[in-house]
Protein backbone atom coordinates (compact mmCIF):
# COMPACT_ATOMS: atom_id res chain seq x y z
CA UNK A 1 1.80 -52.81 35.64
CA UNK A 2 -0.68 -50.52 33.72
CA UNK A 3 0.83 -48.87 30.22
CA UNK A 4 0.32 -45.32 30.69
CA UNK A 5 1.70 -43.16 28.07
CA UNK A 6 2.10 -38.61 28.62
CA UNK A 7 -1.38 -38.13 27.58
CA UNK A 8 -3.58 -40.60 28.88
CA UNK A 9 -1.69 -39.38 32.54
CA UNK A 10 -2.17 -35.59 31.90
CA UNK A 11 -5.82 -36.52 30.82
CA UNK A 12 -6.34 -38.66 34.28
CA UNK A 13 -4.49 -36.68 36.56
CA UNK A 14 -6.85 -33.34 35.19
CA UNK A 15 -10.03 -35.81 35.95
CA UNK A 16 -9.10 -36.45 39.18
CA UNK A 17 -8.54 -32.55 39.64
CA UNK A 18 -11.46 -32.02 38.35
CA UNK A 19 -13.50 -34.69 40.46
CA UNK A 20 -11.09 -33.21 43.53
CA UNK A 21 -12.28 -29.45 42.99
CA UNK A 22 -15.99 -30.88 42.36
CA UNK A 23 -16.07 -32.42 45.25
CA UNK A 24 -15.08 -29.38 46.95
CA UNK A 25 -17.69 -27.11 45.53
CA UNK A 26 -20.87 -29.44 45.72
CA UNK A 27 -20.00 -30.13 49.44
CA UNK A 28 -19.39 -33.95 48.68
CA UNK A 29 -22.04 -36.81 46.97
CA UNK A 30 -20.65 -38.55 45.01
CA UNK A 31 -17.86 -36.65 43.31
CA UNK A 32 -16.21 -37.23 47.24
CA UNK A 33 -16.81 -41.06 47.17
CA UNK A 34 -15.12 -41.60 43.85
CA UNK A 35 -12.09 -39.00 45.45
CA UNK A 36 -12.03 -41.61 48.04
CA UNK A 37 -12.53 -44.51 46.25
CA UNK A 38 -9.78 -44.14 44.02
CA UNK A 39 -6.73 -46.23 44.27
CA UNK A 40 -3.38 -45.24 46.31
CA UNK A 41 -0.16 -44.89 43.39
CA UNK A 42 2.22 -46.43 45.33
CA UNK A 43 1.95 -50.21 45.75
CA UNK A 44 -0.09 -51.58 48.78
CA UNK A 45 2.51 -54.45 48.46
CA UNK A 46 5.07 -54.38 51.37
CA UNK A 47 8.40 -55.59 49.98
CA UNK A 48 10.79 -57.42 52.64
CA UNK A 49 13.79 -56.25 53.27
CA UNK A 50 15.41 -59.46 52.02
CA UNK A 51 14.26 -58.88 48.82
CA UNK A 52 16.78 -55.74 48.56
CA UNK A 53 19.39 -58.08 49.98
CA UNK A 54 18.83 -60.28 47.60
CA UNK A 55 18.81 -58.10 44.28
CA UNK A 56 22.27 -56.55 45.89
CA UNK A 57 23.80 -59.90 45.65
CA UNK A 58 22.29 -60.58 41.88
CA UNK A 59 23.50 -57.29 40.85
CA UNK A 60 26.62 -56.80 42.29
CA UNK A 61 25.14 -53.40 43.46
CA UNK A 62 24.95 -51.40 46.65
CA UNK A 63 22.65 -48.24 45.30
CA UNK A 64 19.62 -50.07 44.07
CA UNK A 65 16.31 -47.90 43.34
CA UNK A 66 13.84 -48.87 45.80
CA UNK A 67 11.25 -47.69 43.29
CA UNK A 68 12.57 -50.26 40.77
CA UNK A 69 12.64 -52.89 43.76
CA UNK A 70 9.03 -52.05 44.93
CA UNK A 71 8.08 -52.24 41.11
CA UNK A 72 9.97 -55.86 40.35
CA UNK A 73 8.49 -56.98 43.66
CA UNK A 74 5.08 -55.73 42.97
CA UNK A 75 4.73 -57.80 39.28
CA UNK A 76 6.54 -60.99 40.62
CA UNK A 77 4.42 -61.03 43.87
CA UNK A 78 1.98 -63.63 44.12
CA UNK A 79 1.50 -66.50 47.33
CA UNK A 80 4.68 -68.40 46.54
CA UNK A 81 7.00 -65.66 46.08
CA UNK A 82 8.66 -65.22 49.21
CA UNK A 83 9.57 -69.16 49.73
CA UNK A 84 11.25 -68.99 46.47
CA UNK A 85 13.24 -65.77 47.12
CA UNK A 86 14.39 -67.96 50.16
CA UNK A 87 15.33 -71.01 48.27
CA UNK A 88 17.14 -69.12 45.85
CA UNK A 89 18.69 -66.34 48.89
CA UNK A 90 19.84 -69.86 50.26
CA UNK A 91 21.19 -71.70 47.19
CA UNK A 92 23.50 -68.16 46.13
CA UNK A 93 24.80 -68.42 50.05
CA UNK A 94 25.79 -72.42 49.26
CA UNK A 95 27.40 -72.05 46.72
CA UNK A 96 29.27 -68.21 47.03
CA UNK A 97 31.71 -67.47 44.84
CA UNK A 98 29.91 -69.72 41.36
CA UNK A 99 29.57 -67.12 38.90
CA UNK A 100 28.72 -67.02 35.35
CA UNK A 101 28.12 -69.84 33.23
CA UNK A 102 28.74 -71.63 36.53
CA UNK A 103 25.97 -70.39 37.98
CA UNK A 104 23.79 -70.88 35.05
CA UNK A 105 24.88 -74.63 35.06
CA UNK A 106 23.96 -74.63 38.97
CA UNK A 107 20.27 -73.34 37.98
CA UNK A 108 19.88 -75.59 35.41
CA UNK A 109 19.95 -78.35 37.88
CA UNK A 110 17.77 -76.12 40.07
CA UNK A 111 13.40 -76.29 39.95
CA UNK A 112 12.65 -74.54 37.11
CA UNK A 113 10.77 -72.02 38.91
CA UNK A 114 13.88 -71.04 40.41
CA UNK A 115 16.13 -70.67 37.66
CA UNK A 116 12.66 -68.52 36.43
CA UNK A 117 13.01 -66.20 39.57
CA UNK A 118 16.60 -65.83 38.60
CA UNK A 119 15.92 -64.57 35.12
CA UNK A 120 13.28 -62.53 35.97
CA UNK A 121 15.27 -60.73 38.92
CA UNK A 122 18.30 -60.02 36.27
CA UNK A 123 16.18 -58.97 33.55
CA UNK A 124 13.92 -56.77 35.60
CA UNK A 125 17.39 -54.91 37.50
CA UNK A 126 19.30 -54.97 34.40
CA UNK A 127 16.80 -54.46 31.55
CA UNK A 128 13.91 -52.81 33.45
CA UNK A 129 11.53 -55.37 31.82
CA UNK A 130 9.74 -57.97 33.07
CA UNK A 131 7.57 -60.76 31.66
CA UNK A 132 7.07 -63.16 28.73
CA UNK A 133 8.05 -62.18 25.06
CA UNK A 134 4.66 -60.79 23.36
CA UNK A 135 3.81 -59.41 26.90
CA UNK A 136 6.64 -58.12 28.32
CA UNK A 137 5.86 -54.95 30.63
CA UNK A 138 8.72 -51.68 31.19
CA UNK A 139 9.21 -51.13 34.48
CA UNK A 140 11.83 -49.07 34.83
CA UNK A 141 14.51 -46.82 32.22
CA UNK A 142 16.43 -44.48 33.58
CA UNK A 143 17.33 -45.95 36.86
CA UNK A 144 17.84 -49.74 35.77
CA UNK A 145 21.73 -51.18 36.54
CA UNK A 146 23.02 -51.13 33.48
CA UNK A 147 22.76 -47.29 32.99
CA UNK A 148 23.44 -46.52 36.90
CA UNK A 149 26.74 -49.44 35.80
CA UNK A 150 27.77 -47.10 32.77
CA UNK A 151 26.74 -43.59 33.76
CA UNK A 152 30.28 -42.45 34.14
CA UNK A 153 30.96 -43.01 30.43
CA UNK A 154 28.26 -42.48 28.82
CA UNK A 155 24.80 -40.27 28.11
CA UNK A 156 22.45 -40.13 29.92
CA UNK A 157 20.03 -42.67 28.64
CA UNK A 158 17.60 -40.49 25.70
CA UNK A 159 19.71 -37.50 25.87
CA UNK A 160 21.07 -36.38 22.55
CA UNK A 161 24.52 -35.53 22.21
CA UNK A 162 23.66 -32.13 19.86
CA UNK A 163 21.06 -30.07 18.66
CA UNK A 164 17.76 -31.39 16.93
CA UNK A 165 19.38 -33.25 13.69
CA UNK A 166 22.74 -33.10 14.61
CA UNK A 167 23.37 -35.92 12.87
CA UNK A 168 22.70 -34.95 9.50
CA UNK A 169 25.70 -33.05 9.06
CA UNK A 170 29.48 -34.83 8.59
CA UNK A 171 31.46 -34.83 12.07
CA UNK A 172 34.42 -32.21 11.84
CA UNK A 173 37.49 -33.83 11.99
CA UNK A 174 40.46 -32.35 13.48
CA UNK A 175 44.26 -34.03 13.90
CA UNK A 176 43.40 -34.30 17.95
CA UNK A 177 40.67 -37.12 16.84
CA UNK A 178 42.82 -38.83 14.09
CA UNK A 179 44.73 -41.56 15.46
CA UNK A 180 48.13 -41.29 14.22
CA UNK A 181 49.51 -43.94 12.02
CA UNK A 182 53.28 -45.50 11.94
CA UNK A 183 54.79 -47.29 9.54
CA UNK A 184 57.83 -50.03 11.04
């Protein structure tokens, strides 16, 4: 996944503009081969359906973001990928119901590839990141589990609760936020 922060975006999507509206005026050349050469956004990368099936059953979650899916599926792709979303699709259906440090016992006597494929699944619904520490890639904030898990009751994820510096001044207190306090 490439690292793209606000400005190096706004400076390549105006480049491409400007290549697009070159193009346009100079009838072509080679302003119109690099328009055409340049790479589609979305992910060329067909994600199986299974692999949606599967993350449902990791996460305990109906209302996964394809995006997010179609990202996670995109950096763990590679020629073996598929096979082990199978093996480990198949060991979760053996053994329904093992949850928590159950299951983690159950992958620790798994291939460690597979117990891998776990941790990278959780980590990439739950945390939105994905990859090695010292190389670890963000794919995903706003729409990972844990904040679609705790929307309800919280924030929104970045979203200040005041105005700019609003936490430089005390709290007001009132009697409604005291808890009240009994002596027996």
């Amino acid at each position: 996944m490439i690292n793209l922060s606000r400005r190096r975006m706004v400076i390549g999507t105006a480049s491409v503009l400007a290549a697009g509206i070159s193009s346009q005026m100079l009838g072509g050349g080679v302003f119109a081969t690099l328009a055409h050469a340049a790479p589609p956004l979305a992910s060329a990368i067909t994600m199986p359906d299974s692999f949606m099936t599967l993350s449902k059953q990791l996460t305990a979650t109906d209302n996964l973001e394809p995006h997010l899916g179609q990202a996670l599926y995109s950096w763990l792709h590679d020629k073996q990928l598929d096979t082990r979303l199978d093996a480990l699709s198949a060991l979760l259906s053996a053994h329904d119901g093992v949850v928590g440090d159950n299951l983690h016992q159950l992958l620790t006597q798994q291939p460690a590839e597979l117990a891998q494929l776990y941790q990278q699944l959780v980590s990439g619904w739950y945390l939105g990141v994905v990859g090695q520490p010292g190389s670890q890639k963000c794919i995903g904030f706003e729409n990972i589990v844990s904040y679609q898990l705790l929307k309800n009751n919280l924030l929104p994820p970045s979203y200040a609760p005041g105005e700019p510096n609003f936490w430089v001044n005390k709290p007001a207190t009132t009697q409604q936020n005291l808890p009240e306090v009994t002596h027996g």
